[in-house]
Protein backbone atom coordinates (compact mmCIF):
# COMPACT_ATOMS: atom_id res chain seq x y z
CA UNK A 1 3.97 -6.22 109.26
CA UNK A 2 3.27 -6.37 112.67
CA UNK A 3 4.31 -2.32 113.14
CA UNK A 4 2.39 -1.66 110.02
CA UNK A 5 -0.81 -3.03 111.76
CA UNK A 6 -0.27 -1.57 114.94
CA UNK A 7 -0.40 1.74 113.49
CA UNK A 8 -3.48 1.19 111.23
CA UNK A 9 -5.05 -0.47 115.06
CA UNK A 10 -4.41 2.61 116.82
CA UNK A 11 -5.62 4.97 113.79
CA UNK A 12 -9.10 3.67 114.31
CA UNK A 13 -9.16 2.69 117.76
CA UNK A 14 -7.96 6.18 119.11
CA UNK A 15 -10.72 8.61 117.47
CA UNK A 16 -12.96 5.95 119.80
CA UNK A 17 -11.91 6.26 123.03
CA UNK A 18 -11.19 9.69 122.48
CA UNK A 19 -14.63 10.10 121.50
CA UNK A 20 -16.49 8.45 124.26
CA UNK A 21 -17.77 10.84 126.18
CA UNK A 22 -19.38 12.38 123.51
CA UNK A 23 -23.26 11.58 123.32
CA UNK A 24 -24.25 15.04 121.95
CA UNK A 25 -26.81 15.04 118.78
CA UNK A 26 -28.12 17.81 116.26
CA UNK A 27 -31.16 19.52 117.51
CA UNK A 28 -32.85 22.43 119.05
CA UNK A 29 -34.46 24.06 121.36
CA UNK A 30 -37.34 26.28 122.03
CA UNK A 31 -37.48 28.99 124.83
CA UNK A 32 -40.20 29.97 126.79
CA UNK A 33 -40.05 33.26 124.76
CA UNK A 34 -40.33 31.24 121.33
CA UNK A 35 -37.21 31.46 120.47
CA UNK A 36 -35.58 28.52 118.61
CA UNK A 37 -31.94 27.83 119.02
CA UNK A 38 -30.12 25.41 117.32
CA UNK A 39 -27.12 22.97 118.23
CA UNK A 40 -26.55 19.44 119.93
CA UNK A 41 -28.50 18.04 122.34
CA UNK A 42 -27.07 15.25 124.76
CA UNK A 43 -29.00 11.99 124.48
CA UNK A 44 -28.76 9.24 126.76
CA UNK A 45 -30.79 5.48 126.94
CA UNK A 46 -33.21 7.38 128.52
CA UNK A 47 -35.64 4.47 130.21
CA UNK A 48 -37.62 7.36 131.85
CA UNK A 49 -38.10 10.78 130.81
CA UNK A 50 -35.92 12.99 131.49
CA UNK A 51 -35.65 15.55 134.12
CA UNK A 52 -33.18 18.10 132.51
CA UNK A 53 -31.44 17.99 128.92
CA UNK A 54 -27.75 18.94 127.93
CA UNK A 55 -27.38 21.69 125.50
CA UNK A 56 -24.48 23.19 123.09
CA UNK A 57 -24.67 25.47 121.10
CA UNK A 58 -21.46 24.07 119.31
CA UNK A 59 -19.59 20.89 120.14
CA UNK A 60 -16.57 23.28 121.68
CA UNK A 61 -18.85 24.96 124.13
CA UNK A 62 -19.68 23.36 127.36
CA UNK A 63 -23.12 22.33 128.09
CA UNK A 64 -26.34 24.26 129.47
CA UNK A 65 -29.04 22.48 131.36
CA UNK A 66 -32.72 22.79 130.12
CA UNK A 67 -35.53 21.98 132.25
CA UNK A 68 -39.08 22.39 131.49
CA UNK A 69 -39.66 25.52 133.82
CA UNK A 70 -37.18 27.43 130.96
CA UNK A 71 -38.05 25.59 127.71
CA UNK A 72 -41.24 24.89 125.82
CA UNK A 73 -39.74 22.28 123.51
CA UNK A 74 -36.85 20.54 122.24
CA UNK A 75 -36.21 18.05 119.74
CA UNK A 76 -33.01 15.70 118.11
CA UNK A 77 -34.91 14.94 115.07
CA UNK A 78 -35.64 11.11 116.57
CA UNK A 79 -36.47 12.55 120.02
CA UNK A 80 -38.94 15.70 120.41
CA UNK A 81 -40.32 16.80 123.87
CA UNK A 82 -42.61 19.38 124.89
CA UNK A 83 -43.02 20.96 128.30
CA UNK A 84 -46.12 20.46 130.35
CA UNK A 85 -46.89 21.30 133.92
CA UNK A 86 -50.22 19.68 135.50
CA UNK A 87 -51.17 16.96 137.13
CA UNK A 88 -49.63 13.43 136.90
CA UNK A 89 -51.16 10.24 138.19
CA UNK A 90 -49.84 8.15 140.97
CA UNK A 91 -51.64 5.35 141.42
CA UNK A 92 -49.50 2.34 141.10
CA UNK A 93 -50.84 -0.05 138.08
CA UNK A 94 -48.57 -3.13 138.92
CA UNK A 95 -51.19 -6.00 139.94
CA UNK A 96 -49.10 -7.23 142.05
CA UNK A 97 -49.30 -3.96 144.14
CA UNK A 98 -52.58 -2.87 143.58
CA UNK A 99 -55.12 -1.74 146.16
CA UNK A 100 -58.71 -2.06 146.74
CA UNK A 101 -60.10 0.70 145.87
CA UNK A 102 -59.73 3.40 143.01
CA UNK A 103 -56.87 5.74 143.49
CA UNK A 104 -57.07 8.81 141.23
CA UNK A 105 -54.23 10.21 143.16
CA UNK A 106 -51.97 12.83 141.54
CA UNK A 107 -49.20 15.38 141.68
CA UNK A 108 -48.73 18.53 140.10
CA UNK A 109 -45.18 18.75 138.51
CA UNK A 110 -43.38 20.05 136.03
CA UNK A 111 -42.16 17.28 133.04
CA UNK A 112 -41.06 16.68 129.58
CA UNK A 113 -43.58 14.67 128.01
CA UNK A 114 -42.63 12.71 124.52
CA UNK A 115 -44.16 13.62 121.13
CA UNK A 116 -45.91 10.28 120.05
CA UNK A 117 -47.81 10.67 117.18
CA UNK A 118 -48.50 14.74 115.58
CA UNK A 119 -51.52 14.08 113.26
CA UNK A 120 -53.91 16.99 111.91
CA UNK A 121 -56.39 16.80 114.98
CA UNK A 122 -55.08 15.28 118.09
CA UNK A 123 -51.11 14.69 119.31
CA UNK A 124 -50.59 11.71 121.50
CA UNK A 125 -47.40 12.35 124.58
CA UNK A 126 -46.11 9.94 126.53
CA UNK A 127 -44.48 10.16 130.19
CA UNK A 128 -42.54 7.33 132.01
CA UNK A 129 -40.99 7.81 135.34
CA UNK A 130 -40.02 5.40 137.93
CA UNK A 131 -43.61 4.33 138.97
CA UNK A 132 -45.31 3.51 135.50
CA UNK A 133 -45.69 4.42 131.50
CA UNK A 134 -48.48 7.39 131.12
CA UNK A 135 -50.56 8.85 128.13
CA UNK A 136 -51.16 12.12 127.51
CA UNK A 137 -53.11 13.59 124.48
CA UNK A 138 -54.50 17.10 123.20
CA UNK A 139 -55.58 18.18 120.29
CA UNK A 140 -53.59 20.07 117.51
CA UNK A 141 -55.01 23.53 117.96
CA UNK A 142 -54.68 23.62 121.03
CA UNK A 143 -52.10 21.39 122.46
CA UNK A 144 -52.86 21.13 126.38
CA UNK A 145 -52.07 17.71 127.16
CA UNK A 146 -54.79 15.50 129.28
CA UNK A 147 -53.30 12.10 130.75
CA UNK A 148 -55.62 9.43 129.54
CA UNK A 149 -56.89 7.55 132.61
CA UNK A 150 -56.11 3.74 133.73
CA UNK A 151 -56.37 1.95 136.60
CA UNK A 152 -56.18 -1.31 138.73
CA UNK A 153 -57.91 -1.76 141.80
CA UNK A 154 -59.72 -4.56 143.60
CA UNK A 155 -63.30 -4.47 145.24
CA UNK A 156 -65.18 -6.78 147.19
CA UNK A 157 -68.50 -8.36 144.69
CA UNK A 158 -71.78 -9.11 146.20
CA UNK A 159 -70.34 -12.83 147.73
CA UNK A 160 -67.46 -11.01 149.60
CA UNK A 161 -64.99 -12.44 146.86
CA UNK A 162 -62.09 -9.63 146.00
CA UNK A 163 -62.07 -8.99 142.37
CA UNK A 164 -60.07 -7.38 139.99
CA UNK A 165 -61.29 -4.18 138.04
CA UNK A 166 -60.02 -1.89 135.64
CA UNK A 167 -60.74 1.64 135.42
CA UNK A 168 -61.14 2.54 131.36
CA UNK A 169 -61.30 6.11 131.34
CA UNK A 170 -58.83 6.81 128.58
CA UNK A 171 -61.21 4.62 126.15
CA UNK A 172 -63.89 7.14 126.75
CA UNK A 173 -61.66 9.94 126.45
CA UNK A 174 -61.29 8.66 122.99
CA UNK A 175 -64.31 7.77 122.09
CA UNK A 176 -65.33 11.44 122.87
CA UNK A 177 -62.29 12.67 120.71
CA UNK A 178 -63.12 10.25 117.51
CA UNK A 179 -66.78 11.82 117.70
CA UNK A 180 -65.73 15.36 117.66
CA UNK A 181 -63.49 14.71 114.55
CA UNK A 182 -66.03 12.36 112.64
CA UNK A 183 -63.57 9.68 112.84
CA UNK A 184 -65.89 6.98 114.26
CA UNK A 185 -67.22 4.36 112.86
CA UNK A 186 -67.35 0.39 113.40
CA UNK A 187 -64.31 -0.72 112.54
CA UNK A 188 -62.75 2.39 115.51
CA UNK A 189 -65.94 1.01 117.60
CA UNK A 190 -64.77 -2.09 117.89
CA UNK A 191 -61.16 -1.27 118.08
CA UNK A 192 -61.65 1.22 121.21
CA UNK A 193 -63.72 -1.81 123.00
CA UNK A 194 -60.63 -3.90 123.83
CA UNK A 195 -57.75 -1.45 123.08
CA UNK A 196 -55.06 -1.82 125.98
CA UNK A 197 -53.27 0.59 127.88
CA UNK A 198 -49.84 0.35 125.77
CA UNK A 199 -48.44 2.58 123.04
CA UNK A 200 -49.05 -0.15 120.04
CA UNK A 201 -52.85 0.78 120.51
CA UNK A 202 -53.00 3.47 121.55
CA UNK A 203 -50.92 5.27 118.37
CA UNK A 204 -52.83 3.53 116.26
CA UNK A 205 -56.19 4.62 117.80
CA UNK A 206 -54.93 8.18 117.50
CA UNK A 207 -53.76 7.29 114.18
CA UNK A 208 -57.43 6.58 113.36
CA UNK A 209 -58.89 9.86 115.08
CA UNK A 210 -56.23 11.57 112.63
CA UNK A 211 -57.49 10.40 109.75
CA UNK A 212 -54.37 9.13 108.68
CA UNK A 213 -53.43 6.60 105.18
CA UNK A 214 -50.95 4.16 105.82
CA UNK A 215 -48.19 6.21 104.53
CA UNK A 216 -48.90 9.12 106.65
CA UNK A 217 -49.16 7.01 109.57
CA UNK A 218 -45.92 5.67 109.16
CA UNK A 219 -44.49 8.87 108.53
CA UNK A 220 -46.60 10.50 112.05
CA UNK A 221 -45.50 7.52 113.80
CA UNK A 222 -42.14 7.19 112.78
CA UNK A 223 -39.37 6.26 115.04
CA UNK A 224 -35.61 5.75 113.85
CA UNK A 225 -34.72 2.50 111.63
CA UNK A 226 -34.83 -0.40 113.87
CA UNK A 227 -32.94 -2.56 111.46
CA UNK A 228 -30.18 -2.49 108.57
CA UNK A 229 -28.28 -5.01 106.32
CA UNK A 230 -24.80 -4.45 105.17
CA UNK A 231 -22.16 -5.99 102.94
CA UNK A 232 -18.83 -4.93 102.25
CA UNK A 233 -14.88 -5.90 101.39
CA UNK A 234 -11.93 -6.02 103.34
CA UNK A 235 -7.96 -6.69 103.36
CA UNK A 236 -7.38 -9.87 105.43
CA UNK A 237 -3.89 -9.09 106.82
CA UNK A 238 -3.03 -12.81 108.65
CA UNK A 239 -0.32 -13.63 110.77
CA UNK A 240 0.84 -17.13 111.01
CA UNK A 241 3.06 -17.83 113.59
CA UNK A 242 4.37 -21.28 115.13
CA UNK A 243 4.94 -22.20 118.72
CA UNK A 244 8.84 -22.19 119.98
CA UNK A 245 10.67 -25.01 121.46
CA UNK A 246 8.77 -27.48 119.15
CA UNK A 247 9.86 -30.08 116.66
CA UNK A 248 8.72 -27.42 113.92
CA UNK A 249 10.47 -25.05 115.66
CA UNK A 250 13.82 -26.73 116.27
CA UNK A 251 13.94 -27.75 112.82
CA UNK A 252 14.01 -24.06 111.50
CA UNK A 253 10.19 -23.61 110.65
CA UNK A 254 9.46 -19.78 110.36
CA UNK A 255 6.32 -17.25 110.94
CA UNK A 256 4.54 -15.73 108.37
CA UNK A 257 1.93 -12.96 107.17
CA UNK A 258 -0.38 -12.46 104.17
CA UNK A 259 -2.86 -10.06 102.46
CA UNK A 260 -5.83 -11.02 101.19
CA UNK A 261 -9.21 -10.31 100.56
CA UNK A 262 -12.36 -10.65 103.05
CA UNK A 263 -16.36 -10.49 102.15
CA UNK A 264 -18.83 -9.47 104.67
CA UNK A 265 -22.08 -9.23 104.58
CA UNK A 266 -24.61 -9.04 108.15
CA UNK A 267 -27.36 -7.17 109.66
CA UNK A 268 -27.51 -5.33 112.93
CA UNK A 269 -30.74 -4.12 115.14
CA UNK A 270 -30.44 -1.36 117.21
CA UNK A 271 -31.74 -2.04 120.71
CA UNK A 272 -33.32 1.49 121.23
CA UNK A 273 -34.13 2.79 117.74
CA UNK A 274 -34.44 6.25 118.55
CA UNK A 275 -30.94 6.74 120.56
CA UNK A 276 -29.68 3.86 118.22
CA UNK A 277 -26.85 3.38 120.35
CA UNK A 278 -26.57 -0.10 121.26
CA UNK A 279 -26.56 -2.81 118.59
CA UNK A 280 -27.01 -6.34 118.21
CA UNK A 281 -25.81 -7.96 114.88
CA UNK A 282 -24.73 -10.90 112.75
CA UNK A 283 -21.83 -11.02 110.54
CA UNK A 284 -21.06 -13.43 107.82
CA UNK A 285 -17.25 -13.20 106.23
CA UNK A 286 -15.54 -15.28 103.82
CA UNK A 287 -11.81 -14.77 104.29
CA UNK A 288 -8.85 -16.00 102.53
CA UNK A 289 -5.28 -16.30 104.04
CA UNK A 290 -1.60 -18.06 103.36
CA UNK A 291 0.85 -19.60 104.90
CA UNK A 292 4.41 -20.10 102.57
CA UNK A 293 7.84 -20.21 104.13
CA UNK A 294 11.06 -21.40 103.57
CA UNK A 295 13.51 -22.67 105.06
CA UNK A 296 16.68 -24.72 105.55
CA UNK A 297 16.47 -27.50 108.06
CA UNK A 298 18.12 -27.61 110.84
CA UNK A 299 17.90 -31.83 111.29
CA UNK A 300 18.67 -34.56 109.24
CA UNK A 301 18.01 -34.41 106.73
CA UNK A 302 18.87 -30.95 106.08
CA UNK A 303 17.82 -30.21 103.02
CA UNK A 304 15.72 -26.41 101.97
CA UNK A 305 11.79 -26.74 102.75
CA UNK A 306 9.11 -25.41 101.16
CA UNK A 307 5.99 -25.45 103.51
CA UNK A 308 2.62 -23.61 102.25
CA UNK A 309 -1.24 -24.01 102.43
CA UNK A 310 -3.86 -21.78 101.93
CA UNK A 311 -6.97 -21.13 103.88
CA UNK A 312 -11.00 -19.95 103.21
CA UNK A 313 -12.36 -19.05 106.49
CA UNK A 314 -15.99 -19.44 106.20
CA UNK A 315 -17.52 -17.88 109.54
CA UNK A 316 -20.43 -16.25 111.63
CA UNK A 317 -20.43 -13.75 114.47
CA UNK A 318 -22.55 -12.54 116.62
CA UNK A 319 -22.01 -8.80 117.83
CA UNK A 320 -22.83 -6.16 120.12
CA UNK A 321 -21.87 -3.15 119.25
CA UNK A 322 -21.76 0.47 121.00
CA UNK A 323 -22.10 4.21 118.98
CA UNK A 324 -19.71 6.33 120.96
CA UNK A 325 -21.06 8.97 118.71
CA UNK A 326 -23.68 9.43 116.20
CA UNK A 327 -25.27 12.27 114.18
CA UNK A 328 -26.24 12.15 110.17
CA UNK A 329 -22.84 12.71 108.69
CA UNK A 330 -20.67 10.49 111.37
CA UNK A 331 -20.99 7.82 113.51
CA UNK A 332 -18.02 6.36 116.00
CA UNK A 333 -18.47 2.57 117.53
CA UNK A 334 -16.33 -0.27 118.51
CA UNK A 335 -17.44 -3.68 119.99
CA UNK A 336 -17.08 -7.29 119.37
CA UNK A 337 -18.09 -11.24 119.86
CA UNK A 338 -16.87 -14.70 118.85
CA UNK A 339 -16.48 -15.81 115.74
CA UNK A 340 -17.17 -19.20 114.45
CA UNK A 341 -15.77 -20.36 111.90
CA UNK A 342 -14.86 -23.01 109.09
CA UNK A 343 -11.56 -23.71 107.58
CA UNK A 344 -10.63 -25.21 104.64
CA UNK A 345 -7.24 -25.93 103.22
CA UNK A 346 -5.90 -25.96 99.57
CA UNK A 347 -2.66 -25.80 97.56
CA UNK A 348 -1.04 -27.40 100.50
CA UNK A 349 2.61 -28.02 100.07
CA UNK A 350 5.60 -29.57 102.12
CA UNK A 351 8.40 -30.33 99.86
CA UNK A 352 11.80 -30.37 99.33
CA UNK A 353 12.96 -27.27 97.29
CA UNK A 354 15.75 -29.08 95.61
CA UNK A 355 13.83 -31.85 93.44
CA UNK A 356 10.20 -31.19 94.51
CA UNK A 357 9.79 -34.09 95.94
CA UNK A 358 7.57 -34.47 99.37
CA UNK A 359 9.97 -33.50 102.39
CA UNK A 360 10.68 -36.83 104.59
CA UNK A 361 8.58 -36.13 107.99
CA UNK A 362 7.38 -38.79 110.76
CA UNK A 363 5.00 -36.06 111.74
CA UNK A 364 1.45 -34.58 109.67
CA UNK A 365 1.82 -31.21 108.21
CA UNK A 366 -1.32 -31.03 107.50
CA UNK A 367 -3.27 -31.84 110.56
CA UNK A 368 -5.23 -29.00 110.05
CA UNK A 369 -8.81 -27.56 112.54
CA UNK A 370 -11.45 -27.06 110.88
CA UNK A 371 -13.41 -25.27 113.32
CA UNK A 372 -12.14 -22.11 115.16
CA UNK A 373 -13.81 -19.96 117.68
CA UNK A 374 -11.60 -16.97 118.13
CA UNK A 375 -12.84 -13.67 119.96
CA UNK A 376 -13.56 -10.34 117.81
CA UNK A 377 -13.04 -6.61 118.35
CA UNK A 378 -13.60 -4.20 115.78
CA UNK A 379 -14.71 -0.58 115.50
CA UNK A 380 -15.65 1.95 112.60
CA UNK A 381 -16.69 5.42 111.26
CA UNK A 382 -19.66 5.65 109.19
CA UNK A 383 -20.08 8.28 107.20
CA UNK A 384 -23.53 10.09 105.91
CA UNK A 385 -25.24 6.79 107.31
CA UNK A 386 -24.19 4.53 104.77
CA UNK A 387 -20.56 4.00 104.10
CA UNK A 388 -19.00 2.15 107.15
CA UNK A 389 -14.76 2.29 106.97
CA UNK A 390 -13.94 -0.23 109.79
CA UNK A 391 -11.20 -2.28 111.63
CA UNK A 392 -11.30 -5.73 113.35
CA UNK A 393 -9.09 -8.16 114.95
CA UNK A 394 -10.05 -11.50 115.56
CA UNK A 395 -7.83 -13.18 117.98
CA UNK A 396 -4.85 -15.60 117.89
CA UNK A 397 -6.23 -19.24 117.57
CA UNK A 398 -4.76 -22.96 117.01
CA UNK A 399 -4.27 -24.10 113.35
CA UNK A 400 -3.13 -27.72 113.70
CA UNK A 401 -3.54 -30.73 116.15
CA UNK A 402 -0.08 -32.15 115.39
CA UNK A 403 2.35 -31.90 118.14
CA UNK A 404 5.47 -31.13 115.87
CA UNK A 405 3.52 -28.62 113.78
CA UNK A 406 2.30 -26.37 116.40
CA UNK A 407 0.55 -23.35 114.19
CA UNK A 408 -1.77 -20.38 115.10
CA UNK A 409 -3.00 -17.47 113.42
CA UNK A 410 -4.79 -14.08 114.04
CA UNK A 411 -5.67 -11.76 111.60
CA UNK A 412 -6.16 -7.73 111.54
CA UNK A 413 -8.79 -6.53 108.74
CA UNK A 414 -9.46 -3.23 107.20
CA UNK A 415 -12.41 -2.57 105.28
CA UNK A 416 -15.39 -1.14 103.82
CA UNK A 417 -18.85 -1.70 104.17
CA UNK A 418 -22.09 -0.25 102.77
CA UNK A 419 -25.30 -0.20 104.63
CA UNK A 420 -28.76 -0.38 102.84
């Protein structure tokens, strides 16, 4: 058994680590000559935007670097950038380092800002870098991007009292937008009146100015699936082994393995939904297992044992999870937790083989845990997004509190899940 498992271990744990450089995704680029070319683009946890992208035009090849100065756009079908050089605020917007007086400082640079929200009149960018989050918007036919103003500054009022004030600009630019398009009215009115400076209200400002339903709102504004649910089956191979240089042990007690079946069903949330890389989750499994040996003993009185129980783990884990590689038709990840979990025992039997009657013992067979919190690893391959072929092993733990009957068990599982 234990060879058998190995092998089926390294069969899905290899591909993984093998795989773990890769970060390249499906997508294209444009050139500054309007050319589109196709292939995989490298995508990172990108907490700012980025600077330069990563480009092949097949997974063999090795990469090109894309800045804006040579490309107009690119996208990775959850990601899409556009090149834009202008000007870019620099006034700091942190209150707790703001000045006193209004800083419409800028620099002129070159960037990649982030497609926000495409709607029929107006397109809504993004910009993050080091300093702060910006806003950029322009409108559809023709798409030169305009950072929409905000600031924090303080001023001394008319008693000499320092004050905070915010500079609004980016509400007017708005305002002036959602007239031009006939898309104001009260309910807009109102809205642009206390809309912050953050992308919730802003997209759905813009989302207004576009005229869009609900549907085609969520469809503008769509970013990748933040969360799934999942259930699935597995083989439950368990490996029951008992400690040496016990009483269990010195009387000729044995090891043993089983097969059996697992359920699963859990959820995971991806912590950045377009990269979808890193994953938080909860797993529920009911698993069965069996011990049954046999044996002669080795002390008086030495008579031919039968020892067996059977066990329904009832357990939940938490897990975080990493995508070594993703794109629509596969996915690599691996990761783990702790499980906790329930045991109960049945069909438990200690018996002498002979005449069936209960084996003569001073000690308790049957002093069985109930609660086990072994660690987890596991890892997978999903294929086309919804079929998920995975591995685990969750870790050796104790069994039994007797000090004769010294048991533990870990268990390797192979399985099959499907994602909705």
């Amino acid at each position: 058994m234990k060879p058998f498992k190995t092998l089926i271990f390294l069969a899905f744990f290899c591909p993984l680590f093998s795989m773990a450089q890769a970060s390249f995704q499906p997508g294209y680029v444009v050139l500054k000559n309007n050319d589109t070319v196709r292939g995989y683009i490298g995508v990172r946890e990108w907490n700012s935007n980025p600077e330069e992208i990563a480009f092949k035009r097949s997974l063999a090849d090795r990469p090109e670097r894309y800045t804006p100065a040579t490309t107009k756009a690119f996208s990775t079908g959850v990601y899409s950038f556009i090149s834009y050089s202008g000007p870019i605020s620099t006034n700091v917007t942190d209150v707790n380092r703001i000045g006193t007086a209004r800083d419409t400082s800028f620099r002129i640079a070159d960037a990649f800002l982030q497609v926000l929200q495409k709607g029929r009149n107006v397109i809504l960018y993004s910009y993050a870098d080091y300093l702060k989050t910006r806003y950029f918007i322009a409108e559809t036919s023709a798409p030169m991007p305009v950072e929409l103003r905000f600031g924090i500054y303080q001023v001394n009022d008319e008693n000499g009292t320092l004050r905070t004030k915010t500079d609004q600009t980016y509400l007017r630019q708005l305002n002036t937008l959602a007239l031009k398009f006939g898309a104001l009215n009260d309910a807009l009115t109102n809205r642009l009146i206390k809309a912050d400076y953050e992308k919730s209200a802003l997209m759905q400002i813009v989302g207004k100015i576009n005229k869009l339903s609900a549907e085609e709102y969520k469809a503008a504004s769509a970013e990748g699936k933040n969360t799934y649910f999942y259930g699935g089956i597995a083989a439950n191979f368990a490996s029951t082994t008992h400690q040496v240089n016990t009483g269990y042990d010195r009387a000729g007690g044995k090891d043993a393995s089983s097969v059996m079946p697992a359920f699963r069903a859990g959820f995971r949330i991806f912590l950045n939904p377009n990269t979808q890389r890193v994953e938080l989750g909860v797993e529920a499994v009911a698993a069965l297992s069996k011990y049954s040996v046999n044996y002669d003993q080795q002390v008086t009185p030495k008579i031919n044992i039968d020892y067996s129980y059977q066990t329904l783990t009832i357990s939940i884990t938490p897990l975080l999870i990493y995508n070594f590689y993703k794109s629509d038709a596969l996915s690599v990840y691996a990761g783990g937790g702790a499980q906790i979990g329930n045991s109960s025992y049945s069909d438990k039997v200690y018996k002498n083989t002979a005449d069936g009657s209960n084996a003569p013992t001073q000690a308790d067979p049957f002093s069985f845990r109930r609660w086990r919190i072994p660690a987890v690893i596991k890892g997978g391959v999903v294929v086309g997004k919804k079929f998920d072929i995975n591995a685990a092993y969750i870790f050796q733990t104790p069994v039994t509190d007797d000090p004769v009957f010294i048991i533990n068990t870990s268990s390797f599982q192979v399985g099959i899940n499907y994602r909705f």
